[in-house]
C-alpha atoms as a PDB file:
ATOM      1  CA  UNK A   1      95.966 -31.484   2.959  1.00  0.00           C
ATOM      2  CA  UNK A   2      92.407 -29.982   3.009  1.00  0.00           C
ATOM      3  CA  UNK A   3      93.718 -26.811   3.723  1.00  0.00           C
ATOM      4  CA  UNK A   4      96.169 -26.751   0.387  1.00  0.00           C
ATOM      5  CA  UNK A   5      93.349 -28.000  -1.635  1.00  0.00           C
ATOM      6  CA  UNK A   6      90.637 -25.497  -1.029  1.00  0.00           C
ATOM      7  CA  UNK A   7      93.246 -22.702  -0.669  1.00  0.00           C
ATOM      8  CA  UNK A   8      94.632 -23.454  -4.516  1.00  0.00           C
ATOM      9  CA  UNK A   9      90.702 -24.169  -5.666  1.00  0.00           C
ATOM     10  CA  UNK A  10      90.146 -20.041  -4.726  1.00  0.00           C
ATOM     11  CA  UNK A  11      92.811 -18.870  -6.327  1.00  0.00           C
ATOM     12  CA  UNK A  12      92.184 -21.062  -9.401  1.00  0.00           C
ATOM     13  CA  UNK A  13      88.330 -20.531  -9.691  1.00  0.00           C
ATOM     14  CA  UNK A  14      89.128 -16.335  -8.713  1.00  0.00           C
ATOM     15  CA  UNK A  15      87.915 -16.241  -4.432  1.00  0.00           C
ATOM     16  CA  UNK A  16      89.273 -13.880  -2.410  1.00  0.00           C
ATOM     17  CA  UNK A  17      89.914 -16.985   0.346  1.00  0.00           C
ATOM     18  CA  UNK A  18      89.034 -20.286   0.556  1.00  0.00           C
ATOM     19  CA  UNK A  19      85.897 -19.205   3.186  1.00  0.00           C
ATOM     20  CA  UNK A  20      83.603 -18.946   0.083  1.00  0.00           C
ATOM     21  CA  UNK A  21      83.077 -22.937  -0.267  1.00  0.00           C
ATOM     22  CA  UNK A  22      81.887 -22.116   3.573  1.00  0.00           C
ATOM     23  CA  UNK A  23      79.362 -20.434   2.251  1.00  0.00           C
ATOM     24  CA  UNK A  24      78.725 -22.124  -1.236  1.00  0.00           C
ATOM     25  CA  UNK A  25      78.423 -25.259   0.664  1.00  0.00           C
ATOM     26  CA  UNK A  26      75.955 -24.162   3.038  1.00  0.00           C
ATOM     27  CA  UNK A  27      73.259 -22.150   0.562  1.00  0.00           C
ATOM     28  CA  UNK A  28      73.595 -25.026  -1.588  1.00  0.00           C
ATOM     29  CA  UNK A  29      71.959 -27.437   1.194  1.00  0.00           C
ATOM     30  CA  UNK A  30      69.691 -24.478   3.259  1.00  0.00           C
ATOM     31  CA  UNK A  31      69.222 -22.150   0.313  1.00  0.00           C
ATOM     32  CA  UNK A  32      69.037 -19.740   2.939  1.00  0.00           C
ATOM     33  CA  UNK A  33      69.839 -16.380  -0.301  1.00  0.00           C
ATOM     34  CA  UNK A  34      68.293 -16.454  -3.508  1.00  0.00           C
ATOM     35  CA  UNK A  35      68.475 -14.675  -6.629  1.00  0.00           C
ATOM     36  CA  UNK A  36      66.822 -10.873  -6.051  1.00  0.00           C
ATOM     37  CA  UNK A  37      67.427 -10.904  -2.532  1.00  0.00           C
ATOM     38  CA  UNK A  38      68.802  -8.240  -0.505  1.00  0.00           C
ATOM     39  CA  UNK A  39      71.795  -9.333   1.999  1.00  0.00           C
ATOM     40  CA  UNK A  40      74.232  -7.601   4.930  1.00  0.00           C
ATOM     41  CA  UNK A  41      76.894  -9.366   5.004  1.00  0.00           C
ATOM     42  CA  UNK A  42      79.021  -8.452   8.558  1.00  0.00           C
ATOM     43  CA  UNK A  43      82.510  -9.136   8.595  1.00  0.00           C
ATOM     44  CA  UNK A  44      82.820  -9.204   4.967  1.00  0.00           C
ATOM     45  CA  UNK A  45      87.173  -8.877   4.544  1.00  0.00           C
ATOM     46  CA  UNK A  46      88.670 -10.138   2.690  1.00  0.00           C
ATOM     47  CA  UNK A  47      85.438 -10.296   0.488  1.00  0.00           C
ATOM     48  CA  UNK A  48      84.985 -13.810  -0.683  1.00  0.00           C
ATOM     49  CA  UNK A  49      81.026 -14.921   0.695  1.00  0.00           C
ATOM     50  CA  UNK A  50      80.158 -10.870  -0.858  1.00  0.00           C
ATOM     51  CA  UNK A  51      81.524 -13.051  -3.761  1.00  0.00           C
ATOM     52  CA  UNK A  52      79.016 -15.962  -3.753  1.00  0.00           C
ATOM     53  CA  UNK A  53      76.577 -13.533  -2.434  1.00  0.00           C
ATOM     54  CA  UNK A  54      76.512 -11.161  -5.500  1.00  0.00           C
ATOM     55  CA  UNK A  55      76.597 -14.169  -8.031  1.00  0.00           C
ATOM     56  CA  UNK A  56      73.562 -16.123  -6.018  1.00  0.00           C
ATOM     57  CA  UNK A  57      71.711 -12.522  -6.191  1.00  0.00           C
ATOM     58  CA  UNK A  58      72.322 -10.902  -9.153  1.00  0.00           C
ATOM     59  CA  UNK A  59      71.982  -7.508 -10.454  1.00  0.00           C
ATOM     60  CA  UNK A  60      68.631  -7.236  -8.998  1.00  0.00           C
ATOM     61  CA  UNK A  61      69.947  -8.250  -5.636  1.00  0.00           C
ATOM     62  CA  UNK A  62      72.250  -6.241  -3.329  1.00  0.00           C
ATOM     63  CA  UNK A  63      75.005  -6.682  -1.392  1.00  0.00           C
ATOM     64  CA  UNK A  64      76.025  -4.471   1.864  1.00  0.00           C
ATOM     65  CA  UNK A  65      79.245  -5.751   3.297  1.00  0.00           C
ATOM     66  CA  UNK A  66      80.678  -4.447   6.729  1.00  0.00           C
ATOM     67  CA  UNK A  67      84.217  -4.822   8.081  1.00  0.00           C
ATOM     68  CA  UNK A  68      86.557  -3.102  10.273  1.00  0.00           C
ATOM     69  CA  UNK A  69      89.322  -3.584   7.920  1.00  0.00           C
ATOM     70  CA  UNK A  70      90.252  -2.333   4.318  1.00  0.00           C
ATOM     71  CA  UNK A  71      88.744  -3.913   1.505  1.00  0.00           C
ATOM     72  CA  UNK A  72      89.574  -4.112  -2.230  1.00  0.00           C
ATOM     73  CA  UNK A  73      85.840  -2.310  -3.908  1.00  0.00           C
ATOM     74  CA  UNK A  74      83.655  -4.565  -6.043  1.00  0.00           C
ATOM     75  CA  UNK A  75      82.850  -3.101  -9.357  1.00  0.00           C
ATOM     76  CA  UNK A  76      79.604  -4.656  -9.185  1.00  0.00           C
ATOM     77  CA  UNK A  77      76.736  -1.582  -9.077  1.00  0.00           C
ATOM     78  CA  UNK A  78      74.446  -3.603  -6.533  1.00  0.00           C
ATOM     79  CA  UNK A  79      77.267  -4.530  -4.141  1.00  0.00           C
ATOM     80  CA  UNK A  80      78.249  -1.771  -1.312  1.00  0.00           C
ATOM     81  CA  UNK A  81      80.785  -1.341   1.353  1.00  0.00           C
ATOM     82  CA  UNK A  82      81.410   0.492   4.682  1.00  0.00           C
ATOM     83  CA  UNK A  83      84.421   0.363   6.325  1.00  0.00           C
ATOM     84  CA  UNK A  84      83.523   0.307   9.829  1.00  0.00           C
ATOM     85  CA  UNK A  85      83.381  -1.562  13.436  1.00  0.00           C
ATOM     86  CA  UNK A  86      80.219  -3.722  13.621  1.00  0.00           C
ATOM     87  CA  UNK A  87      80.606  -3.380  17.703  1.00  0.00           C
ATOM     88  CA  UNK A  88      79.852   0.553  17.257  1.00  0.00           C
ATOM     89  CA  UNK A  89      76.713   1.854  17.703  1.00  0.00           C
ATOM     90  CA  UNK A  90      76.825   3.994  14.809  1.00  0.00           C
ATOM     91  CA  UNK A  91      77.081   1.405  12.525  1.00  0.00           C
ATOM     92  CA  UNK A  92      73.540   0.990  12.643  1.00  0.00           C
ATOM     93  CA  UNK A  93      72.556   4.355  11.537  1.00  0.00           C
ATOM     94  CA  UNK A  94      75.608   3.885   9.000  1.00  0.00           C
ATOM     95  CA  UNK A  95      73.708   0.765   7.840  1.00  0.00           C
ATOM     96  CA  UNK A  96      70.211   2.086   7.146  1.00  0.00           C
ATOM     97  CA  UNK A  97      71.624   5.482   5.897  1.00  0.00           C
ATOM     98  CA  UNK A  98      73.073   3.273   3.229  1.00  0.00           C
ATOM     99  CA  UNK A  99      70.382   1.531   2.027  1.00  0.00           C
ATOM    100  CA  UNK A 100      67.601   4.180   2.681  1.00  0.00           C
ATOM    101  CA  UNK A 101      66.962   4.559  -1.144  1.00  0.00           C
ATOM    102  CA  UNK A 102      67.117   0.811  -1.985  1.00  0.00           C
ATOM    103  CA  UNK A 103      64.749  -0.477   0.741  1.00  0.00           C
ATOM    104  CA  UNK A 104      62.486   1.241   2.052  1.00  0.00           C
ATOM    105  CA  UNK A 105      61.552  -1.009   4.586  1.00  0.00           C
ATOM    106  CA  UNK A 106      65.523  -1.117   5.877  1.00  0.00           C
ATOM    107  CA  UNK A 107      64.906  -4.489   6.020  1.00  0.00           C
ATOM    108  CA  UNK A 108      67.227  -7.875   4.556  1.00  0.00           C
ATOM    109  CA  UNK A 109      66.436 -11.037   2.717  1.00  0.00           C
ATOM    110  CA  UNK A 110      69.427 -12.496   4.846  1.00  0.00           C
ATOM    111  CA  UNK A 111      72.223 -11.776   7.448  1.00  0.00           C
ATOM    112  CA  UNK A 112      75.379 -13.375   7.045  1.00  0.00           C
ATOM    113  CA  UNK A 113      78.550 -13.077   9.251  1.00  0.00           C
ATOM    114  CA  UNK A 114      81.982 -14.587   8.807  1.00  0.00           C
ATOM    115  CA  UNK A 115      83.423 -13.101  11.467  1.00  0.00           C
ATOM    116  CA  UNK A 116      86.052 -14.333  13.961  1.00  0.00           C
ATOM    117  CA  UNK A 117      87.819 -11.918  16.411  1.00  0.00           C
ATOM    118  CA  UNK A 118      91.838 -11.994  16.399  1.00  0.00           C
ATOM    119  CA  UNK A 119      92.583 -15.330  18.306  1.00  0.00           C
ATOM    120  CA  UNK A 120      95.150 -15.090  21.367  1.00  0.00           C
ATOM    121  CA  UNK A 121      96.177 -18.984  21.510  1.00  0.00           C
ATOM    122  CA  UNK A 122      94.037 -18.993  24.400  1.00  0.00           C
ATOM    123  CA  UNK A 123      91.163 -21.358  23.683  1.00  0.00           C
ATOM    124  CA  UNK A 124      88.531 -20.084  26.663  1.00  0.00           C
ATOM    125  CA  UNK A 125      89.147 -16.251  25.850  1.00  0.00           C
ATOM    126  CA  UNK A 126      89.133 -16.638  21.714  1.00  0.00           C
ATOM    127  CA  UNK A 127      85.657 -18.599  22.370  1.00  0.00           C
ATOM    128  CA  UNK A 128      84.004 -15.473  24.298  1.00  0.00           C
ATOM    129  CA  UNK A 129      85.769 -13.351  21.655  1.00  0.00           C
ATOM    130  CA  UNK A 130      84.159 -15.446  19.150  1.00  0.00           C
ATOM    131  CA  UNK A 131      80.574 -15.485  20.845  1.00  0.00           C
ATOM    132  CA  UNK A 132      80.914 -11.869  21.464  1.00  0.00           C
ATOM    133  CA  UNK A 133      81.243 -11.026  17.733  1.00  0.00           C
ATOM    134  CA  UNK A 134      78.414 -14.120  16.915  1.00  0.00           C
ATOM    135  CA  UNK A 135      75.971 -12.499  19.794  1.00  0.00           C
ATOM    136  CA  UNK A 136      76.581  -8.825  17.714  1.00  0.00           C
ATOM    137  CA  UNK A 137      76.062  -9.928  14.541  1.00  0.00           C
ATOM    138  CA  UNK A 138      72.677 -11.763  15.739  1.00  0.00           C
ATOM    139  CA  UNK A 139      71.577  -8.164  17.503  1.00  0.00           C
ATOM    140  CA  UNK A 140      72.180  -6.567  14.284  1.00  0.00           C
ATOM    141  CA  UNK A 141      70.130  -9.046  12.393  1.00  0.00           C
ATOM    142  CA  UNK A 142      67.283  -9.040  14.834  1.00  0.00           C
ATOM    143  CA  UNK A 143      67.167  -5.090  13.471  1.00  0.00           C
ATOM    144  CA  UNK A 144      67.491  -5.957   9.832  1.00  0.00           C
ATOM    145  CA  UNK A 145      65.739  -9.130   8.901  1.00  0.00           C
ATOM    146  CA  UNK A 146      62.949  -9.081   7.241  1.00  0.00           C
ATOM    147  CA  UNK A 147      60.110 -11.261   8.617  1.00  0.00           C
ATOM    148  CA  UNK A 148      60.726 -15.196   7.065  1.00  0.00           C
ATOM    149  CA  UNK A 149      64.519 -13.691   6.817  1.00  0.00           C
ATOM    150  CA  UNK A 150      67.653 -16.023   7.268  1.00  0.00           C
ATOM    151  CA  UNK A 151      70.720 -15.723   9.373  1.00  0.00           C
ATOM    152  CA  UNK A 152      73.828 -17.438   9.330  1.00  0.00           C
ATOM    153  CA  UNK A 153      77.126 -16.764  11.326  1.00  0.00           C
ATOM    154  CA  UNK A 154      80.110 -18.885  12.075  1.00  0.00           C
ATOM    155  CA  UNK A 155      81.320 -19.013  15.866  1.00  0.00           C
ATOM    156  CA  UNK A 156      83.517 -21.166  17.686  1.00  0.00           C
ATOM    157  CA  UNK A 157      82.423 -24.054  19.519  1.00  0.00           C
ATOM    158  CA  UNK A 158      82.320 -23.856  23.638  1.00  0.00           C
ATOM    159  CA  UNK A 159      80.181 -24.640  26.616  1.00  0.00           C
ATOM    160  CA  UNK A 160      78.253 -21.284  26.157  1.00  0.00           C
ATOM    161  CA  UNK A 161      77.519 -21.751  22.286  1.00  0.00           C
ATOM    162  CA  UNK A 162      74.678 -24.123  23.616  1.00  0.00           C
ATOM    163  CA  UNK A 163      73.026 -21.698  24.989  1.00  0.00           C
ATOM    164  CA  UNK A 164      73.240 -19.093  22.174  1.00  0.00           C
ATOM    165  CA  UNK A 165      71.734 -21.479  19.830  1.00  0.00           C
ATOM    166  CA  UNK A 166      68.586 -21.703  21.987  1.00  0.00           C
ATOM    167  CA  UNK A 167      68.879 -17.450  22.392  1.00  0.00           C
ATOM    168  CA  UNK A 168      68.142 -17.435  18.588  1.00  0.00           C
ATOM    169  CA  UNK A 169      65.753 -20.523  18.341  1.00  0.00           C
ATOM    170  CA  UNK A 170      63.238 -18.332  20.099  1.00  0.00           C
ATOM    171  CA  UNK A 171      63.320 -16.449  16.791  1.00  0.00           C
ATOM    172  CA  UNK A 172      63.781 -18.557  13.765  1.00  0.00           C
ATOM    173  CA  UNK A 173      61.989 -21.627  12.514  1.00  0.00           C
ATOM    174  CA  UNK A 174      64.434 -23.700  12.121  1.00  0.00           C
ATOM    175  CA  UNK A 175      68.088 -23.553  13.322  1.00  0.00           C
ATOM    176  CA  UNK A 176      70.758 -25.717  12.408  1.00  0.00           C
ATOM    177  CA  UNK A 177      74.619 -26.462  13.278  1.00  0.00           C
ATOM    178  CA  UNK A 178      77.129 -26.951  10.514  1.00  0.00           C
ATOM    179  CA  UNK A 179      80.498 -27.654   9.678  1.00  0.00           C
ATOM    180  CA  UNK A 180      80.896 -27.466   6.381  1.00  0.00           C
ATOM    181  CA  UNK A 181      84.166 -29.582   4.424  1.00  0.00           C
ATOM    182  CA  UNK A 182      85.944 -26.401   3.307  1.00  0.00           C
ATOM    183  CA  UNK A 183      86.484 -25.686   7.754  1.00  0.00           C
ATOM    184  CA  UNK A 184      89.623 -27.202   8.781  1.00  0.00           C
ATOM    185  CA  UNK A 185      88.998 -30.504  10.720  1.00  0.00           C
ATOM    186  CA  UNK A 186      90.843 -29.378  13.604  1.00  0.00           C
ATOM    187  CA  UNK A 187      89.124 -25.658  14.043  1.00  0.00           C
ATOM    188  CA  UNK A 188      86.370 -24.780  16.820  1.00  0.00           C
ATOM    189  CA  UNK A 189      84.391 -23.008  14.254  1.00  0.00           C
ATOM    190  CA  UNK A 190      81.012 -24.227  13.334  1.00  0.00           C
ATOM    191  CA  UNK A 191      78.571 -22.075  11.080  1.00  0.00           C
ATOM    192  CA  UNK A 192      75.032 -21.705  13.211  1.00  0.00           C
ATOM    193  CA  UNK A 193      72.158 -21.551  10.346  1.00  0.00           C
ATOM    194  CA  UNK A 194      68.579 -19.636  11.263  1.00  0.00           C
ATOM    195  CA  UNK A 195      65.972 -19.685   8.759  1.00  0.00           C
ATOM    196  CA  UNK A 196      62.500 -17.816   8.834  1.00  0.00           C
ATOM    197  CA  UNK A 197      62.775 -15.240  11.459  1.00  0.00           C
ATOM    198  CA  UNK A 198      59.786 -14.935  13.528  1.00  0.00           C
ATOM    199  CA  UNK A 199      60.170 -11.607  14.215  1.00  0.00           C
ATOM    200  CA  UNK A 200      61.823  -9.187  16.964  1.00  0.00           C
END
């Protein structure tokens, strides 16, 4: 099964979870972070795209992840952590507080979000959970993208996705749908790419 074989790939190759061939796939087609770049990554437990993010970027780069749960640290010097809800409104101040003396625009190369809300086995309400969480993590990156910035976040396929994806069309260049082979063939969840932000 799919599932077996990406699982045992992580632990061999040293990933926190199998989500980082998400990822790996997707940058490796939209090359949406680059080496240098600065990146928020929302969502971040158990750690594994703050993984691929810190190799893609380097020591010159930096990583900020955020999460509501516990996370084992990075030793890496360039990549952070803060252990908080991304649905608070104090995680913004949290955020820029943070990075105040690294950027001093406050701004990101990229937003990334792997974030998926803890599903009832009820399809309807885990899809608004879902697009709750995607429709945050797009807020937040409207605040923290740099101009020609990229966005990516995974969310879970329903009637109102549609209309999300137009939501952020009206502020990227080029947006994109993807389901990369790592995601099971049977889940909801599709990945919703953004590149070159327009602006807020």
């Amino acid at each position: 099964m799919k599932k077996d074989k990406f699982a045992i790939r992580a632990k061999r190759e040293g990933y926190r979870s199998r989500a980082a061939y998400k990822l790996k796939d997707i940058n490796k087609k939209y090359k949406l972070i680059k080496k240098g770049d600065y990146v928020l990554d929302l969502g971040c437990a158990p750690g594994s795209w703050m993984q691929i993010i810190s190799k893609i970027v380097g020591s010159k780069g930096y990583v900020l992840g955020v999460d509501i749960s516990k996370m084992e640290e990075f030793k890496e010097s360039h990549v952070e952590f803060i252990q908080q809800d991304i649905t608070k409104d104090e995680i913004i101040d949290m955020i820029k507080s943070a990075i105040k003396d690294k950027l001093k625009d406050k701004k990101f190369n990229a937003v990334t979000s792997d974030m998926a809300p803890s599903t009832r086995g009820i399809i309807h309400l885990d899809q608004e959970l879902s697009l709750e969480l995607s429709m945050r993590a797009f807020e937040l990156a409207k605040i923290f993208l740099r101009k020609k910035g990229n966005f990516i976040c995974k969310t879970f396929q329903s009637s109102e996705y549609e209309e999300f994806r137009k939501e952020t069309s009206k502020y990227f260049e080029l947006v994109k749908t993807q389901k990369p082979p790592a995601s099971k063939k049977r889940s909801k969840e599709v990945f919703l790419v953004c590149k070159s932000f327009k602006g807020s």
